[in-house]
C-alpha atoms as a PDB file:
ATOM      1  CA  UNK A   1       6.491 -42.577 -21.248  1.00  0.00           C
ATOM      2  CA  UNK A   2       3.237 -41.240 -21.989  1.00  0.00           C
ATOM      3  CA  UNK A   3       1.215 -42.973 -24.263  1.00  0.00           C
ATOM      4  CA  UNK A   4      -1.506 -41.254 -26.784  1.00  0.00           C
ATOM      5  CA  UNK A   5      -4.297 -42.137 -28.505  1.00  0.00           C
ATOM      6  CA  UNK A   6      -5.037 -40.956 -31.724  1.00  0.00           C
ATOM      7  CA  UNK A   7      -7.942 -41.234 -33.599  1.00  0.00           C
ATOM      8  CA  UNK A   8      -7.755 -42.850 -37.325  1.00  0.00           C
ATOM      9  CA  UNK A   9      -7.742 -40.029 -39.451  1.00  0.00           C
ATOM     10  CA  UNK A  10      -4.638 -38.866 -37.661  1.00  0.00           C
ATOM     11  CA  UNK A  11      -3.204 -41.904 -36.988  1.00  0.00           C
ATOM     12  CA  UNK A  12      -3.317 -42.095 -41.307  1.00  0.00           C
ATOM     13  CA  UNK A  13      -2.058 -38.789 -41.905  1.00  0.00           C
ATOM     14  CA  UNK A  14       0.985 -39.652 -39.164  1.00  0.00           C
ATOM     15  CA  UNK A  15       1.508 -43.279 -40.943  1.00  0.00           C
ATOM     16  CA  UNK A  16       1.365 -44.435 -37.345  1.00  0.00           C
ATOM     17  CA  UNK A  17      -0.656 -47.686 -36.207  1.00  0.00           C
ATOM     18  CA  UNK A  18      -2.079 -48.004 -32.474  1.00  0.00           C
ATOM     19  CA  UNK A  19      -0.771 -45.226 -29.887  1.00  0.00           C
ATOM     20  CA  UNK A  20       2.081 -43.181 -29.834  1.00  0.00           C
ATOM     21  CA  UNK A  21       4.764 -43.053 -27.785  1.00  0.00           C
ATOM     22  CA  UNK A  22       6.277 -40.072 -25.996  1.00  0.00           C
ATOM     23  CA  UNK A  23       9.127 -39.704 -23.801  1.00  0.00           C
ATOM     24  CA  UNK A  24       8.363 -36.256 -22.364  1.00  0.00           C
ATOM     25  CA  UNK A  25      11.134 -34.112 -20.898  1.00  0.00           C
ATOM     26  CA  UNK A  26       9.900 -31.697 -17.621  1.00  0.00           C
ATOM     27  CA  UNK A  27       6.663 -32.013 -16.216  1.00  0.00           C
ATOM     28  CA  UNK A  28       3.655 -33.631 -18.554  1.00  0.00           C
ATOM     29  CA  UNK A  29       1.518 -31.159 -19.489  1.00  0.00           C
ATOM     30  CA  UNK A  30      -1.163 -31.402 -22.372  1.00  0.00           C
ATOM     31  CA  UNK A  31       0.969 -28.768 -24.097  1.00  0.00           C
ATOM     32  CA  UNK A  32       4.431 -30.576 -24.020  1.00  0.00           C
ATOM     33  CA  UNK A  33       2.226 -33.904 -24.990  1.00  0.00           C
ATOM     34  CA  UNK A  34       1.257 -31.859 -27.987  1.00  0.00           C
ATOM     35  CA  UNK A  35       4.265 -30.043 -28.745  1.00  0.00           C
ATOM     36  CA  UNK A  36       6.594 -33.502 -28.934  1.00  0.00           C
ATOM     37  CA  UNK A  37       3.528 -35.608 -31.173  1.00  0.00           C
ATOM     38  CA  UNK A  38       3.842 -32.193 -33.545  1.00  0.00           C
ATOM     39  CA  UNK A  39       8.152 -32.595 -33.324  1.00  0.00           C
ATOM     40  CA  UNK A  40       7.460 -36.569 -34.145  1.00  0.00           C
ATOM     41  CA  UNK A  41       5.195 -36.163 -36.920  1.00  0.00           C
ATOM     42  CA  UNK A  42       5.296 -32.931 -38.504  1.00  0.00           C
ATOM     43  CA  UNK A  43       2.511 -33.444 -40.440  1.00  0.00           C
ATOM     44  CA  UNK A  44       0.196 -33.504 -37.480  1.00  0.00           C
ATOM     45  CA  UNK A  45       0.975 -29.489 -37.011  1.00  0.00           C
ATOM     46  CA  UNK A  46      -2.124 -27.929 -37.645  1.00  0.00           C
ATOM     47  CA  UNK A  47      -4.304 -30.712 -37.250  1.00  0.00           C
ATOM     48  CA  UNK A  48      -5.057 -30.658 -33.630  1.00  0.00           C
ATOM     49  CA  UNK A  49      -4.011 -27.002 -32.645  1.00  0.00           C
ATOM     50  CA  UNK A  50      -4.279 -23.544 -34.818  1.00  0.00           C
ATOM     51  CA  UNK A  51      -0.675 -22.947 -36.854  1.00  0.00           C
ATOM     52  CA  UNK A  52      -0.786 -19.462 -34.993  1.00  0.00           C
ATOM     53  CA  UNK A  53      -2.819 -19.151 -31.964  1.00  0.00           C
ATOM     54  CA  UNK A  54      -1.816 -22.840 -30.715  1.00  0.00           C
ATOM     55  CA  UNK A  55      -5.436 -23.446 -29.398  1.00  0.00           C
ATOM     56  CA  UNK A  56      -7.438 -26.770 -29.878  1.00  0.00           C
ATOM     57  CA  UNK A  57      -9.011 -26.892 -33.195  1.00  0.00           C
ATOM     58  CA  UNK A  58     -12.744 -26.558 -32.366  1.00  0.00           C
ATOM     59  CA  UNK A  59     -13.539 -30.245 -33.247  1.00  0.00           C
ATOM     60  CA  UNK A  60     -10.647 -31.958 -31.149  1.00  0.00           C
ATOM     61  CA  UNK A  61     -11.446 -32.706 -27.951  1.00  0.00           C
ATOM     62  CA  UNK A  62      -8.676 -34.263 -25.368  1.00  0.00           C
ATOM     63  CA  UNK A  63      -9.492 -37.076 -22.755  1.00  0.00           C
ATOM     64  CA  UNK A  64      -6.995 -38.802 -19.815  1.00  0.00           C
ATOM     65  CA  UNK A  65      -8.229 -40.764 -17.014  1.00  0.00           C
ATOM     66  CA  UNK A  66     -12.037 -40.471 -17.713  1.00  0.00           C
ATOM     67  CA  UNK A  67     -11.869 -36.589 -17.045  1.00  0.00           C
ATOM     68  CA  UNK A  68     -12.289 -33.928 -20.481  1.00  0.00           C
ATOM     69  CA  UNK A  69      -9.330 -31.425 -20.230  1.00  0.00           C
ATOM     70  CA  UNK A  70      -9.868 -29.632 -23.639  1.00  0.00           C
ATOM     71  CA  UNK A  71     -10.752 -26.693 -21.653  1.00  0.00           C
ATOM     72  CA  UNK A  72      -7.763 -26.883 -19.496  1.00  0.00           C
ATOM     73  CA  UNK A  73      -4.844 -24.808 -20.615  1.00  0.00           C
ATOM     74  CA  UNK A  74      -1.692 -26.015 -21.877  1.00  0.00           C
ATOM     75  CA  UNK A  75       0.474 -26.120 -19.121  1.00  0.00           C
ATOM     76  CA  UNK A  76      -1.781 -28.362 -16.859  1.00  0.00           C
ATOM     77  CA  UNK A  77      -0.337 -31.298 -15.492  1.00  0.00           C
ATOM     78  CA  UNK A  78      -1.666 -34.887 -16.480  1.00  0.00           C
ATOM     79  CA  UNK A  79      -2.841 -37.335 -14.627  1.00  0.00           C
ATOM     80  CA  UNK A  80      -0.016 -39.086 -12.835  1.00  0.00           C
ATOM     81  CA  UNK A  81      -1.610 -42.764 -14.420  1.00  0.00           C
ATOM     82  CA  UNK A  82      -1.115 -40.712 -17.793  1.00  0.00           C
ATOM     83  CA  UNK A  83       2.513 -39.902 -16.809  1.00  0.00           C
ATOM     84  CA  UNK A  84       2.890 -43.285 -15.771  1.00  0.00           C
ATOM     85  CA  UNK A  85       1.846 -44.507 -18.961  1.00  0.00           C
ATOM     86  CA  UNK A  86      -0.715 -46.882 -17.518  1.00  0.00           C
ATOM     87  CA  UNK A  87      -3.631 -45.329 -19.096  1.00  0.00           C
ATOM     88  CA  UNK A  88      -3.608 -43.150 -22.654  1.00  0.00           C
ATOM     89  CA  UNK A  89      -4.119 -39.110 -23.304  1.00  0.00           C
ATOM     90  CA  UNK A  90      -6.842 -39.346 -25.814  1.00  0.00           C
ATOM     91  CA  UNK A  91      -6.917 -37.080 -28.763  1.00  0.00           C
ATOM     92  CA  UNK A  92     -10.746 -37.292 -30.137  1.00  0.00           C
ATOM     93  CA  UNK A  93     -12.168 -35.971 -33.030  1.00  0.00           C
ATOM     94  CA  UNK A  94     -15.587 -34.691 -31.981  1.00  0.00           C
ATOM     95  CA  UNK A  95     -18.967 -34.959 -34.011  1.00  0.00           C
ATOM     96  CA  UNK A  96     -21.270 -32.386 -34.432  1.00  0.00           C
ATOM     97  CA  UNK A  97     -25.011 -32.484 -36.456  1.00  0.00           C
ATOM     98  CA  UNK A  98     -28.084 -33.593 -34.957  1.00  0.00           C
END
């Protein structure tokens, strides 16, 4: 089970409260963690990844374990605490502006 953490706005727009959880088929990878939150709540397409290109939206950064992996490409694994579900992927809106 993995467990992810959404931040509010999403969590609104998904009508979900606290974390999601996923029961991920295969290996976890930040791309099958995205692709079964997008099957679950359709609503959320878009919102963290492009419609066509499927890359992180510029302001969306991802999080597991204390390491950033919005840079990392979808097929990389998760940590194995993430795919243990004893600590969260973290979706996170980022803030820009100075």
């Amino acid at each position: 089970m993995i467990r992810v953490a959404l931040p509010a706005h999403l969590r609104t727009l998904a009508r979900v409260e606290g974390e999601v959880r996923l029961e991920i088929a295969g290996p976890a990878t930040i791309g099958s963690v995205l692709d079964e939150l997008e099957m679950r709540h359709p609503v959320l397409r878009g919102t963290i990844r492009d419609h066509v290109t499927g890359q992180r939206r510029a302001f969306v950064r991802f999080y597991a374990c204390e390491q950033d992996l919005s840079n990392a490409p979808p097929d990389a694994p998760l940590p194995s605490a993430v795919e243990r579900g004893e600590e969260p992927f973290l979706v996170v809106g980022a803030m820009a502006g100075g």
